[in-house]
Structures are given as structure tokens and as C-alpha cells.
Protein backbone atom coordinates (compact mmCIF):
# COMPACT_ATOMS: atom_id res chain seq x y z
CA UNK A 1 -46.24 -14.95 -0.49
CA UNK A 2 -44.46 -13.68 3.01
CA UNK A 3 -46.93 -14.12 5.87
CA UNK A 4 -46.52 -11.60 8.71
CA UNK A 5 -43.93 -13.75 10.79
CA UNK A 6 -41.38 -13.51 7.68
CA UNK A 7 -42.35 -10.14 7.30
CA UNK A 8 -41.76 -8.71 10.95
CA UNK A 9 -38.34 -11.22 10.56
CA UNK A 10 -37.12 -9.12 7.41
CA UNK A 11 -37.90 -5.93 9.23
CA UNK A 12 -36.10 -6.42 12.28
CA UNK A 13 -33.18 -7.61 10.08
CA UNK A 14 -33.39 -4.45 8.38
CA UNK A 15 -33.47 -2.43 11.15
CA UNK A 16 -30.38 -4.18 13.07
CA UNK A 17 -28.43 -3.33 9.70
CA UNK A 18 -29.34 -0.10 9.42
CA UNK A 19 -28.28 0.25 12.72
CA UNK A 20 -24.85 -1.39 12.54
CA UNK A 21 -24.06 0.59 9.38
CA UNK A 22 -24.98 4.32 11.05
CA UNK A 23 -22.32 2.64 14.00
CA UNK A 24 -19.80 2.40 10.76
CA UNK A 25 -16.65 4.85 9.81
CA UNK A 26 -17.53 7.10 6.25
CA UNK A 27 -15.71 5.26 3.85
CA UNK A 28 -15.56 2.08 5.44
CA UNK A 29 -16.11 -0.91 3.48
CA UNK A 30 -17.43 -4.17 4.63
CA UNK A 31 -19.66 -7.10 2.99
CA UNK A 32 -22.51 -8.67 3.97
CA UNK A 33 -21.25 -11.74 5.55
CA UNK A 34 -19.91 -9.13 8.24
CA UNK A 35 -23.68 -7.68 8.70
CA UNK A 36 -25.20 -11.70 9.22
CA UNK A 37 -25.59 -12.82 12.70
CA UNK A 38 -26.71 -16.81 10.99
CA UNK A 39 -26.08 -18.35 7.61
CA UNK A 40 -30.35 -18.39 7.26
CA UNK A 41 -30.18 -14.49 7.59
CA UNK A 42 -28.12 -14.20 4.21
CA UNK A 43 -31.00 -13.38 1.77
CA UNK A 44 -32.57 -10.45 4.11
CA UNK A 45 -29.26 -9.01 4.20
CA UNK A 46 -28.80 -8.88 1.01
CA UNK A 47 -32.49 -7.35 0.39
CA UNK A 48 -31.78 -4.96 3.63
CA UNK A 49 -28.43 -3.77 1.25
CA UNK A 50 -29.92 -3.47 -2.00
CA UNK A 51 -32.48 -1.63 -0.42
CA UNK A 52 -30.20 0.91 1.06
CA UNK A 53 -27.71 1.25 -1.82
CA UNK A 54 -30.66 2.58 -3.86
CA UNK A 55 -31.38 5.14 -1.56
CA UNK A 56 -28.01 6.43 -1.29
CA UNK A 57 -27.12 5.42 2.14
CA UNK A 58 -24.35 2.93 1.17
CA UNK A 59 -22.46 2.68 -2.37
CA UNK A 60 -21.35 -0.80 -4.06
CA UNK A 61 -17.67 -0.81 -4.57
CA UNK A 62 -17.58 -4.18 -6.23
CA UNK A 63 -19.60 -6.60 -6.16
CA UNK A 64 -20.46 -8.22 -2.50
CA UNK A 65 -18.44 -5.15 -1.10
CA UNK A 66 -19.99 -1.71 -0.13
CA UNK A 67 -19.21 1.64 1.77
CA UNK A 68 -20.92 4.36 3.42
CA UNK A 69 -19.91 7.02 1.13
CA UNK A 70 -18.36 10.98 2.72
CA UNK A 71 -20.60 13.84 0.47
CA UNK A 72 -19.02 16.88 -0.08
CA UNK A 73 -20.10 19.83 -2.40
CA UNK A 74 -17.90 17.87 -4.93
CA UNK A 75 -19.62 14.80 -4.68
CA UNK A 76 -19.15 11.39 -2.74
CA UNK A 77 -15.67 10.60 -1.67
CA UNK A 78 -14.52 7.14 -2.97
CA UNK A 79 -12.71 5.32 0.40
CA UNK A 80 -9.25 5.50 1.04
CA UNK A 81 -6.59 3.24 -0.98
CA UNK A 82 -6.32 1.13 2.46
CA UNK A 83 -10.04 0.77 2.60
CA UNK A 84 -9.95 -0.52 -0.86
CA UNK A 85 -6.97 -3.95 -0.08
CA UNK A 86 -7.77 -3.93 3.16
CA UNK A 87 -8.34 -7.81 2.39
CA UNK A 88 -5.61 -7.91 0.77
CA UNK A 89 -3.23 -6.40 3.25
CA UNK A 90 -4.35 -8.83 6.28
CA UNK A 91 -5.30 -12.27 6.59
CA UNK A 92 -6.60 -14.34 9.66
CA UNK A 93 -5.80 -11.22 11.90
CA UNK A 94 -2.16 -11.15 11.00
CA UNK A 95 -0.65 -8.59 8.17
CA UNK A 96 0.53 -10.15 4.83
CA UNK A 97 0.54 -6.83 3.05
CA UNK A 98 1.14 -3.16 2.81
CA UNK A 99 0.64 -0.28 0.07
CA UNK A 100 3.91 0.68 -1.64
CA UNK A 101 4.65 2.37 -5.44
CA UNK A 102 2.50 5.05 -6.29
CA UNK A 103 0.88 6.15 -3.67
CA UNK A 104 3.96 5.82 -1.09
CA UNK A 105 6.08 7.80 -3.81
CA UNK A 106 4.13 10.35 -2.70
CA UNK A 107 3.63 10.18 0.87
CA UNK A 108 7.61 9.95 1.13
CA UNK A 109 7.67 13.48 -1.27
CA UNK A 110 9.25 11.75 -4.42
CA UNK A 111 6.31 12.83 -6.54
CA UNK A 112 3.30 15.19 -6.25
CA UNK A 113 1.25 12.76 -8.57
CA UNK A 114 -1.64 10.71 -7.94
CA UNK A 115 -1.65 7.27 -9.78
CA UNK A 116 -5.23 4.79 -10.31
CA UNK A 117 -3.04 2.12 -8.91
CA UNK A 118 -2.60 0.73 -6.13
CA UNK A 119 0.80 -1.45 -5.22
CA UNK A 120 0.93 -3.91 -2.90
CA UNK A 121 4.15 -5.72 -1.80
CA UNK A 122 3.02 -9.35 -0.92
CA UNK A 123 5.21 -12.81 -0.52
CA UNK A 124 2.80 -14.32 -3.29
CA UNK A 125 1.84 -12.18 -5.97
CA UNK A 126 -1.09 -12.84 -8.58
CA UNK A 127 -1.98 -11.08 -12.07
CA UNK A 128 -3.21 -7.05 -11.66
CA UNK A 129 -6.72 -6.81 -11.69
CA UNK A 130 -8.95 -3.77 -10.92
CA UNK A 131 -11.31 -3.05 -8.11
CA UNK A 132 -13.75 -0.05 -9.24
CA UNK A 133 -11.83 2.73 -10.46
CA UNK A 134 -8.30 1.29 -9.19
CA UNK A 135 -5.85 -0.93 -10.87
CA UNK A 136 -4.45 -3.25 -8.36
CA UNK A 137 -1.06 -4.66 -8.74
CA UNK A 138 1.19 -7.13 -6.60
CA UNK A 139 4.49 -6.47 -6.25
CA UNK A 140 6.75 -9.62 -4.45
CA UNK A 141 8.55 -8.85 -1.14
CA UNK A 142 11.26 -11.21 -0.28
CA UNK A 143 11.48 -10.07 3.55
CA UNK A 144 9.18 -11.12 5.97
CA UNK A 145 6.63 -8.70 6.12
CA UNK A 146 5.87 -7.09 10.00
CA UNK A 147 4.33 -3.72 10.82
CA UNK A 148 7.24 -2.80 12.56
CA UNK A 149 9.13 -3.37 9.10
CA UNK A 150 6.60 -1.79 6.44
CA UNK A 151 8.34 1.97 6.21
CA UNK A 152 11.65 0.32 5.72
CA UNK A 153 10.06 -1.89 2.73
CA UNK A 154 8.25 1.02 1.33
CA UNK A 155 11.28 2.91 1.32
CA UNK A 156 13.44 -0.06 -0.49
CA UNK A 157 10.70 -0.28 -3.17
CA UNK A 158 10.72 3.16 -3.59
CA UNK A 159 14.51 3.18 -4.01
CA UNK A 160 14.25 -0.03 -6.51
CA UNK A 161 11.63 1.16 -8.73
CA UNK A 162 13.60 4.71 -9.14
CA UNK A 163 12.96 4.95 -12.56
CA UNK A 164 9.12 3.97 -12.47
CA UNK A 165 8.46 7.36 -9.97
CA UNK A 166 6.14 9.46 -11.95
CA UNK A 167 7.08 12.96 -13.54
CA UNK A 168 10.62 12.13 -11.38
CA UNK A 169 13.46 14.68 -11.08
CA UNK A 170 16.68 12.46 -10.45
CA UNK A 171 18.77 14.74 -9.07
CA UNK A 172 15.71 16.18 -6.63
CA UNK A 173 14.75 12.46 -5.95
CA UNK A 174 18.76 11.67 -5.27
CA UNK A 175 18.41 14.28 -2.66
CA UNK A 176 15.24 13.26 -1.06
CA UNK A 177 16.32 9.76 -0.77
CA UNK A 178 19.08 11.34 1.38
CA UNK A 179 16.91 13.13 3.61
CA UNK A 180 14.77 10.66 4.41
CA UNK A 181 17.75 8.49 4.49
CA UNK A 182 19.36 10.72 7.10
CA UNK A 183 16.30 11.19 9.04
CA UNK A 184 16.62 7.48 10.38
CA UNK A 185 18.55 6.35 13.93
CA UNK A 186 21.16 4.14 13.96
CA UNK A 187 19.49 0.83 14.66
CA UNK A 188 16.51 2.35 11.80
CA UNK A 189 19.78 2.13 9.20
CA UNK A 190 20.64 -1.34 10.51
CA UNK A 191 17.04 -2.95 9.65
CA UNK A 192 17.45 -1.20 6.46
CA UNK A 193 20.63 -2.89 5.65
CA UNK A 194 19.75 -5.74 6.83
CA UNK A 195 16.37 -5.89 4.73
CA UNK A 196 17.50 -4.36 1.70
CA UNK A 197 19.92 -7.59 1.31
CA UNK A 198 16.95 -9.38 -0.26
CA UNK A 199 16.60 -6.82 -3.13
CA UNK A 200 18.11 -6.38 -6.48
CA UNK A 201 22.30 -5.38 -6.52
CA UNK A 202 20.81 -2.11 -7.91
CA UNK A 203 18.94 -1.31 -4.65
CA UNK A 204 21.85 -2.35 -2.72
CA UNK A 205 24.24 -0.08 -4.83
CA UNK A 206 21.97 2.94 -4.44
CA UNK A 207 21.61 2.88 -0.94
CA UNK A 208 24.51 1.96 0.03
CA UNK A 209 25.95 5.20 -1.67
CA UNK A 210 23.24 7.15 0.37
CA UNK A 211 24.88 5.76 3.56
CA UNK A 212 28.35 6.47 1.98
CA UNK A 213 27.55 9.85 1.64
CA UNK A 214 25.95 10.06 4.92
CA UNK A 215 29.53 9.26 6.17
CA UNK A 216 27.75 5.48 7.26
CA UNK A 217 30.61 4.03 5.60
CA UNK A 218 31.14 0.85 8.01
CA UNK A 219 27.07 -0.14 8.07
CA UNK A 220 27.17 0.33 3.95
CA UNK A 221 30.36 -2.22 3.95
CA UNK A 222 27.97 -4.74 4.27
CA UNK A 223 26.21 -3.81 0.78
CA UNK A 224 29.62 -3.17 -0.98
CA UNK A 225 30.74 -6.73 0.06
CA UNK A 226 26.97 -8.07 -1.55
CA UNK A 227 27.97 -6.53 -4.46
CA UNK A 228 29.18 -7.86 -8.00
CA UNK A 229 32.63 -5.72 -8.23
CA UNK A 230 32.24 -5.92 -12.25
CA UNK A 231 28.79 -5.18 -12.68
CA UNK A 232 27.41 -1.51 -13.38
CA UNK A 233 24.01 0.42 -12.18
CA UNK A 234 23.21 3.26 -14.81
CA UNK A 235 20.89 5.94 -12.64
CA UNK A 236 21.35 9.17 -14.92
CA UNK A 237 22.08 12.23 -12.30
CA UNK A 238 23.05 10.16 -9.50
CA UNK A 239 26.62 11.55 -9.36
CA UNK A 240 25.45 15.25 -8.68
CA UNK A 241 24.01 14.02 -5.45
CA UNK A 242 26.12 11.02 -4.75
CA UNK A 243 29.40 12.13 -4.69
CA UNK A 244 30.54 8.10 -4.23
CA UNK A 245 29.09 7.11 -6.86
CA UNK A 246 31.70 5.96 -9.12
CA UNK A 247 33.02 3.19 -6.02
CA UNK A 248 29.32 1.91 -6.09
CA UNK A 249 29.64 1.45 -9.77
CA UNK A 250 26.94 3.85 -10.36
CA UNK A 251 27.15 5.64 -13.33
């Protein structure tokens, strides 16, 4: 039986939780082990939690992970993908991760459709596994992986995994690869080059037609030299949009 010193202890836990959680984002998700001041305070936490997840105020997103869930007339907003890895795309303070595939295909306009997966490029990858309603997947990144470097990545992945874009128009996709393509300065283009050199002949092909076209023609000479002179790319459409691409062997 709790005697009224354990009791007034669980209460005041309580209270200092509900307190840091009101102090917390909508759709921020944290664990208990973030809530405990001490190692003895684990089981009120956890009590304080439960507690609170019954009534509404938080939502479990897996287990020992929960969220202060955004209502809407629609009902309660899940958090965002980031939310979701955010473990997975940091470690000890420093990044290790960032969101690419699906959800990048359509931030960069190369599909309007939303996918239940979430890709991550990592330098160690694991087997998928799912995380409430998402199905996570690692994808392996060669290149170191910085956050000054991340767009270029996400656009290299994008460009490698052409054929796995969702409901894809080639020729339209051709074309947006060259807008965002041309969008980029000078020294932009040289990281790119100099990153994509870690990916697939393929990827290396591909954009360095983009830059061809672009009239880049001395940065994509690095690419062409990469290249297997022999060895073919088949990307159906690509030669309505990349006039080259019959010297990248693109066909």
C-alpha cells in the first residue's frame, strides 16, 4: 500500500510531466527516459504516461515512444515523417541520416503521391521494419553523410531510383531533373559530381547527360571518363529530353 510520502512523490512527478509535455511541440515525439530526472523515477513516469495517454493528452506511437497529437475536424494528425526516424537520422548529436525516396520524390515535384514509407539513406543499413502506420526502409549511402550534403544525396537517389518514382512520367521527370538540375550554382554542380562518383554507372550516365545538356560539358567529363564505354543504360523517353543521350549510352 503507498503511504502519503510515495503518494505526494508520484504526484509531484506527475505534475512536473504534465508540465514538460504542455512546454512540448504538437507532434513531437519523445520517450520516457527523456521525461526522468533519476533512474528511481522510471516507474512514476511511466504511470504519469499511461495515465495521460488514456485521457487523450498524448498518443503511443510505438511502444516506449509517444506524441502530443494536432486535432483537427478530421481527426488527430499523426507527426511528421522526421518526427517518426528522428532516432534514426541522428546519433550522439551528430547526423547519420536523412529522408530520401518517397517522400523526397515529392518534395523535389517528381510525383504528387504520398507513399507509407519512409526511406532513409544510412552508411549501415538493416532489414525494413515498420513503426505504426509507416514502413521504414534503409537505403545505403556511400558518401559521407553532412547536412550541408543531404539535398545533393536526395537528389542522386532520386536520379538512381528513376524507375521506382511512383505514377512517373519519364519524359516530365527527364525535364524536372533538368530544372532542378539547372537551378544549382557552379560550385552546387561540383559537389554533385563529385558525390555522385560513389553511385551506380547508371546515375553517373544520367546526370551527366543533364549537365551535357545544360551545356556543363567540361564538369560532366569527369562522369564520362567514370564510365564503362561498352556498357548501356536503358531509361525509356530519355532521348526526348536528353538530346545527348546516345554519347552517354543511354538508350
Amino acid at each position: 500500500m503507498i503511504n502519503f510520502v510515495e503518494q505526494y512523490f508520484l504526484m509531484k512527478i506527475a505534475k512536473n510531466i504534465v508540465d514538460k509535455i504542455d512546454r512540448l511541440p504538437k507532434g513531437y515525439i519523445f520517450t520516457y527516459s527523456e521525461l526522468m530526472e533519476e533512474v528511481s523515477q522510471k516507474f512514476a513516469v511511466i504511470k504519469a504516461l499511461n495515465r495521460m495517454e488514456k485521457s487523450g493528452k498524448i498518443a503511443k506511437l510505438s511502444k516506449g515512444k509517444y506524441y502530443k497529437p494536432e486535432n483537427t475536424p478530421f481527426g488527430n494528425l499523426q507527426p511528421n515523417q522526421t518526427q517518426v526516424v528522428k532516432d534514426l537520422l541522428e546519433e550522439n548529436g551528430k547526423i547519420s541520416g536523412y529522408l530520401t525516396g518517397y517522400s523526397v520524390y515529392n518534395q523535389l515535384g517528381l510525383t504528387t503521391q504520398i507513399s507509407p514509407v519512409i526511406q532513409i539513406g544510412k552508411k549501415q543499413v538493416r532489414p525494413n521494419f515498420t513503426r505504426e502506420r509507416y514502413r521504414i526502409s534503409l537505403v545505403m549511402q556511400k558518401n559521407t553523410i553532412t547536412k550541408e550534403n543531404i539535398p545533393f544525396l536526395q537528389i542522386l537517389d532520386s536520379i538512381r531510383y528513376i524507375k521506382k518514382i511512383p505514377d512517373m512520367d519519364s519524359e516530365l521527370v527527364f525535364k524536372r531533373f533538368l530544372s532542378i538540375v539547372k537551378n544549382l550554382k557552379d560550385e552546387e554542380i561540383s559537389t554533385l559530381v563529385r558525390l555522385a562518383l560513389k553511385y551506380p554507372p547508371a546515375t553517373r550516365a544520367i546526370l551527366g547527360a543533364i549537365l551535357d545538356n545544360l551545356q556543363k560539358s567540361q564538369t560532366a567529363q569527369t562522369l564520362f571518363k567514370s564510365l564503362n564505354p561498352i556498357t548501356k543504360y536503358k531509361f525509356s523517353d530519355a532521348s526526348k529530353v536528353l538530346s545527348n543521350a546516345e554519347r552517354w549510352n543511354i538508350v
